[in-house]
Protein backbone atom coordinates (compact mmCIF):
# COMPACT_ATOMS: atom_id res chain seq x y z
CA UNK A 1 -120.34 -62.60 -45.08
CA UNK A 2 -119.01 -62.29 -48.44
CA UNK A 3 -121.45 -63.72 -51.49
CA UNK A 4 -119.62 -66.74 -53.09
CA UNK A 5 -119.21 -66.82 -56.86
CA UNK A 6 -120.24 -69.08 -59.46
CA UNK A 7 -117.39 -70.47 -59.29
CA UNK A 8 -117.22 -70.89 -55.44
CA UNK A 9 -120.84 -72.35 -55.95
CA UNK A 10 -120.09 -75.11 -58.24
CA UNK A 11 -116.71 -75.78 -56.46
CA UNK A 12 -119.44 -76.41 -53.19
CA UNK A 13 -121.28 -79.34 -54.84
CA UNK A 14 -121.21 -82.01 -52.93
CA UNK A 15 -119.35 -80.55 -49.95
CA UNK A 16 -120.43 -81.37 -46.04
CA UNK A 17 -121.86 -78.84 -43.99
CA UNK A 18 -120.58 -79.50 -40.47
CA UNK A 19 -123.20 -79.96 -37.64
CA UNK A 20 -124.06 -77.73 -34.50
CA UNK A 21 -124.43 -80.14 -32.02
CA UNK A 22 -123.64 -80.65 -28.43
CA UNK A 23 -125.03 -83.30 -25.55
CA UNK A 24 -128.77 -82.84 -24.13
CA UNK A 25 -130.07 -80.10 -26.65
CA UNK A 26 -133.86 -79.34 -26.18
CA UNK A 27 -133.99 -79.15 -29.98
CA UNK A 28 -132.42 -80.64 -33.07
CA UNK A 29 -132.98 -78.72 -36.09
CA UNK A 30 -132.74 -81.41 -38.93
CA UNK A 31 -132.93 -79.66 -42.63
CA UNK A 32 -133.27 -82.05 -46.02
CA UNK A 33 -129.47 -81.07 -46.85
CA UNK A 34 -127.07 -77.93 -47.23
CA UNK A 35 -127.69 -75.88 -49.91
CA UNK A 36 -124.68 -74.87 -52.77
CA UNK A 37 -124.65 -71.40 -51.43
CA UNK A 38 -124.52 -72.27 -47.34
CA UNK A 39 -121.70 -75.00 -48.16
CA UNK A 40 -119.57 -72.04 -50.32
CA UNK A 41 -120.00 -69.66 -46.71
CA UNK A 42 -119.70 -72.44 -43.99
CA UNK A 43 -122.83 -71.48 -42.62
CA UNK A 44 -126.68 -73.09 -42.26
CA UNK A 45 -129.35 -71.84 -44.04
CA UNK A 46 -127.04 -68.84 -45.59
CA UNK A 47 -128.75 -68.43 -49.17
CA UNK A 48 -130.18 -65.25 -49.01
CA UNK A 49 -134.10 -65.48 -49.32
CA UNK A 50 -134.17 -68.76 -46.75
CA UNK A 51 -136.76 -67.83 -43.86
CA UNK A 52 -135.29 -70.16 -41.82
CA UNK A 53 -133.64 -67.30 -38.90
CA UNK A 54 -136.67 -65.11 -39.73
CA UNK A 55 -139.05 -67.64 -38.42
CA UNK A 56 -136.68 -68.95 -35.75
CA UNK A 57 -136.98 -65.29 -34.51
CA UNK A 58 -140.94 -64.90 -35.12
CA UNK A 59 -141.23 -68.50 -33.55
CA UNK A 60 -140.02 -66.97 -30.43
CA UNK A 61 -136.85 -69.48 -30.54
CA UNK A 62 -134.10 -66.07 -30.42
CA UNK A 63 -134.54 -62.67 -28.94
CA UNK A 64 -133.60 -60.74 -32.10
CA UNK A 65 -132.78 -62.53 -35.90
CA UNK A 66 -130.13 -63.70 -36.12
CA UNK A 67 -127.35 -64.07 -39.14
CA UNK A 68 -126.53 -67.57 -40.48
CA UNK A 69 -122.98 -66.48 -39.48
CA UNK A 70 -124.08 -66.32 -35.46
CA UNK A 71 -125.22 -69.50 -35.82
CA UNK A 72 -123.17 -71.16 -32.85
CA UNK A 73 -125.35 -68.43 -30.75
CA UNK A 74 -127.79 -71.32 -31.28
CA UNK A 75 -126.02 -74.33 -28.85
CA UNK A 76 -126.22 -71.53 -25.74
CA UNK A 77 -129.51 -71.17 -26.57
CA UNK A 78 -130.14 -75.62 -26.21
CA UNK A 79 -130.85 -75.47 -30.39
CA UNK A 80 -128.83 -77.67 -32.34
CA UNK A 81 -128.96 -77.87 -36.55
CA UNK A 82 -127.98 -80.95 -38.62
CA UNK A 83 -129.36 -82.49 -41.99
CA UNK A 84 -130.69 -85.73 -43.23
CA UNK A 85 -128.13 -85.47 -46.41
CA UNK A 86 -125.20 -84.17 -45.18
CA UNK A 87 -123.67 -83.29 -49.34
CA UNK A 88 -124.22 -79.98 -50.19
CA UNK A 89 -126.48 -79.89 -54.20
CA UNK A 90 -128.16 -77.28 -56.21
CA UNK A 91 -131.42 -78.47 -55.44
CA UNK A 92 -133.50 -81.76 -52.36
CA UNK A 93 -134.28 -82.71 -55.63
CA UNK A 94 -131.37 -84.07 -56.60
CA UNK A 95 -131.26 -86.36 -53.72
CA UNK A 96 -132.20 -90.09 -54.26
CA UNK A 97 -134.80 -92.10 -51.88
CA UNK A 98 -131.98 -94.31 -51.10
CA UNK A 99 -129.79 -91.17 -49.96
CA UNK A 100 -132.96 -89.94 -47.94
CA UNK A 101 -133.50 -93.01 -46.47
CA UNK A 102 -129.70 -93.43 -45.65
CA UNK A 103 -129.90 -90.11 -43.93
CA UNK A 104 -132.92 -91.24 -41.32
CA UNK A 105 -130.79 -93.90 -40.40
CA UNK A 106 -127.78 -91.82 -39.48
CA UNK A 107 -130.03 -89.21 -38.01
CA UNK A 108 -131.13 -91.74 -35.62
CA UNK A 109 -127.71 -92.40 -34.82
CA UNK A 110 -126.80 -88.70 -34.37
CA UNK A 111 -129.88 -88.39 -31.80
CA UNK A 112 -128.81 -91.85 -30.13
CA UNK A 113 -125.17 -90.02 -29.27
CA UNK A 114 -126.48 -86.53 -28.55
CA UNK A 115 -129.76 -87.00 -27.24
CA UNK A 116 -131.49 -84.40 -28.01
CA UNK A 117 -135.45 -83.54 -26.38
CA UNK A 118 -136.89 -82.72 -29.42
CA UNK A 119 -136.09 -83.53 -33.32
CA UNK A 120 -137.59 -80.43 -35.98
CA UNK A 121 -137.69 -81.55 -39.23
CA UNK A 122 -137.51 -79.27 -41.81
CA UNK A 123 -138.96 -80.74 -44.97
CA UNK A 124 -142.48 -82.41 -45.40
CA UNK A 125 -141.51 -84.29 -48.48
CA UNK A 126 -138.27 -85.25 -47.69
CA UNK A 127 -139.30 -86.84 -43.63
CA UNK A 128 -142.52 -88.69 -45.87
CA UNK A 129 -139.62 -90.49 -48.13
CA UNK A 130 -136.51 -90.45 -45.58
CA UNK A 131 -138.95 -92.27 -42.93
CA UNK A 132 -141.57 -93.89 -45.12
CA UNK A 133 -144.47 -91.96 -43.73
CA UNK A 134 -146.03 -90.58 -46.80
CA UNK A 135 -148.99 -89.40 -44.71
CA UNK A 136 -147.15 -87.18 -42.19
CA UNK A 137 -148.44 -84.28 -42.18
CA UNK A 138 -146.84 -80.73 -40.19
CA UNK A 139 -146.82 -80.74 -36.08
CA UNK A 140 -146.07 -83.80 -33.85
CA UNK A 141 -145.42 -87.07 -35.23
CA UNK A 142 -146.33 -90.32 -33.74
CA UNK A 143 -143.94 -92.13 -31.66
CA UNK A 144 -140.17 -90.78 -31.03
CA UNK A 145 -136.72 -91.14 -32.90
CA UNK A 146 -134.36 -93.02 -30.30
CA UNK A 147 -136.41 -91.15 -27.45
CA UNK A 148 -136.82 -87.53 -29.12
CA UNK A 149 -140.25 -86.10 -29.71
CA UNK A 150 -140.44 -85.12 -33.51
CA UNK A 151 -141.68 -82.61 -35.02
CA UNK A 152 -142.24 -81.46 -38.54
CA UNK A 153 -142.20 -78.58 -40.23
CA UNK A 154 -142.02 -76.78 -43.65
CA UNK A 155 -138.85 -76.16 -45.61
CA UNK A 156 -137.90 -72.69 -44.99
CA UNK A 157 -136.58 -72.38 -48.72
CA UNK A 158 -137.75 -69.21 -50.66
CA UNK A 159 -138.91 -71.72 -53.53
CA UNK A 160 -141.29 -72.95 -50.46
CA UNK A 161 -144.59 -71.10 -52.46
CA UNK A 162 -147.08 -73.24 -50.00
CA UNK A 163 -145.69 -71.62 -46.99
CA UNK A 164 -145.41 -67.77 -46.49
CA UNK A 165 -142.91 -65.99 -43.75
CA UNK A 166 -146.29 -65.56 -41.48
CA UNK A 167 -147.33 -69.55 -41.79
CA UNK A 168 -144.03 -70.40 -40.91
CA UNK A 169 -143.95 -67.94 -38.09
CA UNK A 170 -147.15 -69.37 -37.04
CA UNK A 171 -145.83 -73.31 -36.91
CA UNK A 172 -142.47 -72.49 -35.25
CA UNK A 173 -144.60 -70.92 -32.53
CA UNK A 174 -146.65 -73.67 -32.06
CA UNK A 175 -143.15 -76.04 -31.59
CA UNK A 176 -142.15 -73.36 -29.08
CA UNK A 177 -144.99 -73.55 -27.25
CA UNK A 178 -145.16 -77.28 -27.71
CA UNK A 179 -141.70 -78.04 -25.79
CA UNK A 180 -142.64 -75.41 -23.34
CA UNK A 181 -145.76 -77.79 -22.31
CA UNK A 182 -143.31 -80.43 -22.31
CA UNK A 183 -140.58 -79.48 -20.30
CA UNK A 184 -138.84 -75.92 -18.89
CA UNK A 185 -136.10 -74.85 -20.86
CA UNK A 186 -132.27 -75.77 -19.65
CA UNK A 187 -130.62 -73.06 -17.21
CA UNK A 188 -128.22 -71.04 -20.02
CA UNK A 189 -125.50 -71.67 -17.21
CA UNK A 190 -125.82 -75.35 -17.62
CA UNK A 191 -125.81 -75.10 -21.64
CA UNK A 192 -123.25 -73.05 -21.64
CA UNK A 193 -121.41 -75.65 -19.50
CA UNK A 194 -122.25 -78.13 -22.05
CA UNK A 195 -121.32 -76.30 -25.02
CA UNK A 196 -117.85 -75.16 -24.05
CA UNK A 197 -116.84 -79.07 -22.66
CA UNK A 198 -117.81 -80.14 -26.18
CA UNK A 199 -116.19 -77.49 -27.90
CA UNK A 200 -113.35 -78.45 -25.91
CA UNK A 201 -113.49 -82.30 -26.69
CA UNK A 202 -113.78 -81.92 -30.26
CA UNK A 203 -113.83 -78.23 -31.68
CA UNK A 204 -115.32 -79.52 -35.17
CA UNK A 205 -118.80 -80.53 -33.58
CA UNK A 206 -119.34 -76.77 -33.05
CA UNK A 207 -118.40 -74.82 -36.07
CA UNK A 208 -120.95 -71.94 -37.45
């Protein structure tokens, strides 16, 4: 994966990071919105210094870590990633309520179409404003979003100080072993099933 530029980086403000999604996922990765550095590559959760594959991988969610550029590896595995913002900025900060808010609502919609088991929210701050629950706290959330459990979790950002690699290996192994109680895990032969009929309906829902 070649390192963008400044220039590439300021040319990537603003720009959509396209979902990995496919039908009947057992988990829907939801971050606040795409980074200036993983819109430049194309990929989620690129910027170097995001723990966001490290803790996937300590979570017990992949047998080794995977690269942001792998990525797709994800939909075989029933893990899907999307955003609440879909624009690519600098910084969640930039982000108004209103956009936030904007977002739940077409998250809900995304769930309603794909319907996934689970929703992982990445983001305290962000779910607290996007969904007006500025009490939630991390773990499992009261009541569902259009049938999927939530769950929330820390941003995975390096500028995350309140949340070190092992905390967030510790609270993606606690979702793990949360949807484990829940339900057993999809036969790979059957997500793999899924995946390549979507791919085949519309290639852009699957890009990594």
């Amino acid at each position: 994966m070649t390192r963008p530029s400044k220039s590439d980086l300021l040319a990537a403000a603003n720009r959509r990071l396209p979902d990995l999604v496919t039908p009947g996922l057992t988990i829907l990765f939801c971050g606040i919105n795409p980074g200036l550095y993983s819109a430049a590559v194309g990929y989620h959760f690129a910027r170097p210094g995001n723990r966001f594959w490290p803790a996937l991988y300590a979570g017990g969610f992949t047998k080794r870590l995977l690269t942001p550029a792998e990525g797709s590896k994800l939909l075989e595995l029933g893990y899907g990633l999307t955003n609440i913002v879909p624009r690519a900025t600098a910084g969640a900060a930039e982000l108004t309520a209103d956009e936030l808010r904007a977002g739940a609502e077409a998250l809900a919609g995304k769930v309603r179409s794909h319907r996934p088991r689970w929703i992982a929210i990445l983001g305290i701050g962000a779910y607290r404003t996007a969904f007006g629950r500025p009490r939630a706290a991390l773990g499992r959330q009261d009541g569902r979003l259009e049938g999927a459990r939530i769950w929330l979790l820390p941003s995975p950002s390096g500028l995350n100080a309140h949340h070190q690699p092992r905390d967030l290996a510790v609270v993606f192994g606690e979702l793990r072993r949360a949807v484990q109680r829940s339900h057993p895990e999809p036969k790979a032969r059957d997500l793999l099933s899924r995946v390549r009929t979507t791919r085949r309906a519309d290639p852009s829902l699957c890009s990594g």
